[in-house]
Protein backbone atom coordinates (compact mmCIF):
# COMPACT_ATOMS: atom_id res chain seq x y z
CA UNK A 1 -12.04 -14.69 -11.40
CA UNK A 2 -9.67 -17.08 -9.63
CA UNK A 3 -12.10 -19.95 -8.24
CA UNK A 4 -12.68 -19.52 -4.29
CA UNK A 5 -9.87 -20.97 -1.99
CA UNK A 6 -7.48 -21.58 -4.85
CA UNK A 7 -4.13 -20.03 -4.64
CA UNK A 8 -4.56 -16.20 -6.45
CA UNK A 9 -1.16 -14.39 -6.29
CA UNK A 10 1.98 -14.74 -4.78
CA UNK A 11 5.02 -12.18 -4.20
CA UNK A 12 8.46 -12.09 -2.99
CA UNK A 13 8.88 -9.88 0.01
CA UNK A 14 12.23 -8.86 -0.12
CA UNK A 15 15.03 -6.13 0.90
CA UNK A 16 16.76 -6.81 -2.09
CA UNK A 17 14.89 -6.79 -5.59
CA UNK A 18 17.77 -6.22 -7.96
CA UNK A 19 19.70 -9.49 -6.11
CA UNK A 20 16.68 -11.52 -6.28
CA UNK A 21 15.70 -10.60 -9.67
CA UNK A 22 19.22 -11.09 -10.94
CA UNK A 23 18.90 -14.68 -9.10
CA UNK A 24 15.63 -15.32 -10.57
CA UNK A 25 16.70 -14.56 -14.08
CA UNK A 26 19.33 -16.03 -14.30
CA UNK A 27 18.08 -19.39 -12.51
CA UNK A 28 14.29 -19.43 -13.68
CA UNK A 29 14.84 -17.43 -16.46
CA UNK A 30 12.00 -14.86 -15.22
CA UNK A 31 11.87 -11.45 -16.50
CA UNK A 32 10.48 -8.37 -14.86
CA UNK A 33 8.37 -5.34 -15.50
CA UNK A 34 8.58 -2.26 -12.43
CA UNK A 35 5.22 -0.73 -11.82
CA UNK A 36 5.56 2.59 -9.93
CA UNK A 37 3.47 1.81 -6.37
CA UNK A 38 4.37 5.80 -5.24
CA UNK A 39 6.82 4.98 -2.62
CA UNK A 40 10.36 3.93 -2.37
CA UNK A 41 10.57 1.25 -4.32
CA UNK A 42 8.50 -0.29 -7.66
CA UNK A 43 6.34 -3.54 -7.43
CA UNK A 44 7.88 -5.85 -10.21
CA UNK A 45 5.44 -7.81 -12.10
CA UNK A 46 7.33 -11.17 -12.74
CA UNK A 47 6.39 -13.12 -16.10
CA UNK A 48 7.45 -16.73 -17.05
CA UNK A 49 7.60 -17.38 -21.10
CA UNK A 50 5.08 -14.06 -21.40
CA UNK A 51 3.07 -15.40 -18.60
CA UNK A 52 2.93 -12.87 -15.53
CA UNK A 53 2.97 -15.53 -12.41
CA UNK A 54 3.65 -13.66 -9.56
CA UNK A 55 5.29 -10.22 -8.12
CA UNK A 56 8.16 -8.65 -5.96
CA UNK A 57 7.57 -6.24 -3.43
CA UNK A 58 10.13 -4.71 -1.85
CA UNK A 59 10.48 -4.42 2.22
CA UNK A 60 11.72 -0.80 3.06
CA UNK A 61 11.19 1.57 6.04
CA UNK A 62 11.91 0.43 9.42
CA UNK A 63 9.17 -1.44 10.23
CA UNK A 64 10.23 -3.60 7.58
CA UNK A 65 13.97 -3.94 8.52
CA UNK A 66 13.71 -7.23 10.72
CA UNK A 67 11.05 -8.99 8.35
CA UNK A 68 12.78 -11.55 6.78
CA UNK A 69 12.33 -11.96 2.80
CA UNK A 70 9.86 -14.24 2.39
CA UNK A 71 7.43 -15.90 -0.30
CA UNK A 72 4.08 -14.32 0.35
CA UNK A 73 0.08 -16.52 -0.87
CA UNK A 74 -2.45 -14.57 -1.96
CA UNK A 75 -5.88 -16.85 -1.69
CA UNK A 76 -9.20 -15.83 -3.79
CA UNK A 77 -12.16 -15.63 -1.61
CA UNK A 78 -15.80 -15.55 -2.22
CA UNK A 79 -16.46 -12.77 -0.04
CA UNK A 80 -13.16 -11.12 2.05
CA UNK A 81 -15.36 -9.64 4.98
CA UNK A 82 -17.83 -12.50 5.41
CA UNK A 83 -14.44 -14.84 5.79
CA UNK A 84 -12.98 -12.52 7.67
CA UNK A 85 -15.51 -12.95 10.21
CA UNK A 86 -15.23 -17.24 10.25
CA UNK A 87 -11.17 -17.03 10.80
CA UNK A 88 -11.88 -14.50 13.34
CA UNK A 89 -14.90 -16.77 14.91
CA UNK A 90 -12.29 -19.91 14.28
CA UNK A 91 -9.73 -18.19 16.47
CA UNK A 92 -7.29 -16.78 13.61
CA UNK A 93 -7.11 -12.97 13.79
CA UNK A 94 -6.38 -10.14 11.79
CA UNK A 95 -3.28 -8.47 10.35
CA UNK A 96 -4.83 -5.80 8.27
CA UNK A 97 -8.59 -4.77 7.89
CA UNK A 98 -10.24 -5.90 4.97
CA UNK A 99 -9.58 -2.86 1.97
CA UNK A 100 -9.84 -1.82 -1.23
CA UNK A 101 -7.26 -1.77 -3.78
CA UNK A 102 -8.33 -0.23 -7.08
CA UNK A 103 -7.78 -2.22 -10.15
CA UNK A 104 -6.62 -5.18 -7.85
CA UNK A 105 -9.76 -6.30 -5.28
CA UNK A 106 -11.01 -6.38 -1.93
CA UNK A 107 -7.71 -7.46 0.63
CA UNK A 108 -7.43 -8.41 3.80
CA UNK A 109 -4.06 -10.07 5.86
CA UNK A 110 -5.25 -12.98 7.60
CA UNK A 111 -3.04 -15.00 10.72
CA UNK A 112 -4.73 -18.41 11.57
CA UNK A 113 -5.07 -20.29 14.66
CA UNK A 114 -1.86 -21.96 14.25
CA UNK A 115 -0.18 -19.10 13.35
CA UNK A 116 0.16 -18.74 8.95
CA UNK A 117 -0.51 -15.79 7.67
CA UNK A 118 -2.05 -15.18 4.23
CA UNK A 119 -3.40 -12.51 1.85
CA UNK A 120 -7.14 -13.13 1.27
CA UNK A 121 -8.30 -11.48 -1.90
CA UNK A 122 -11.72 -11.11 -3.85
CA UNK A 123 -10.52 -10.04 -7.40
CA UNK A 124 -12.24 -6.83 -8.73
């Protein structure tokens, strides 16, 4: 398990995962793997010289039309509802409830005082 408060994950959030990949490629030389997800588009796992590093998820629907693409942190946590409750008591608030995601951990979308957000993540 990722050590507690140490970057976990990170993803590209974009409308365009064929353009980014090709940029990524051919700049970083990264490759990509599609895993089905169920909806409209695949998660890509991205690897780096056989090393997965990182993902691309891509925005679709209309509530993610005006989201601009975006690098998205993933931080491991100790215990995702018990820190849940200190950004909350610290004045940061929540994005999306603390849940379950099989395989993956326990996730929650976290927006601090000043504003960041960040995935919070206890590895399963």
């Amino acid at each position: 398990m990722t050590a507690h408060g140490i970057v976990h994950w990170t993803e590209l959030n974009t409308h365009d995962a064929d353009k980014a990949m090709k940029f990524y490629g051919e700049t970083l030389g990264w490759t990509f793997d599609a895993m089905p997800m169920g909806g409209d588009a695949p998660y890509y796992l991205i690897s780096s010289e056989g090393e997965t590093i990182a993902g691309i998820f891509t925005l679709t629907g209309w509530k993610l039309m005006m989201v601009p693409e975006h690098w998205f942190t993933y931080f491991s946590v100790d215990d995702v509802d018990a820190r849940v409750e200190k950004a909350k008591a610290a004045g940061g608030r929540l994005i999306r409830e603390p849940m379950n995601i099989p395989n993956i951990g326990r996730v929650a979308i976290v927006k601090s005082a000043s504003g960041s957000v960040s995935g919070w993540i206890t590895p399963g």
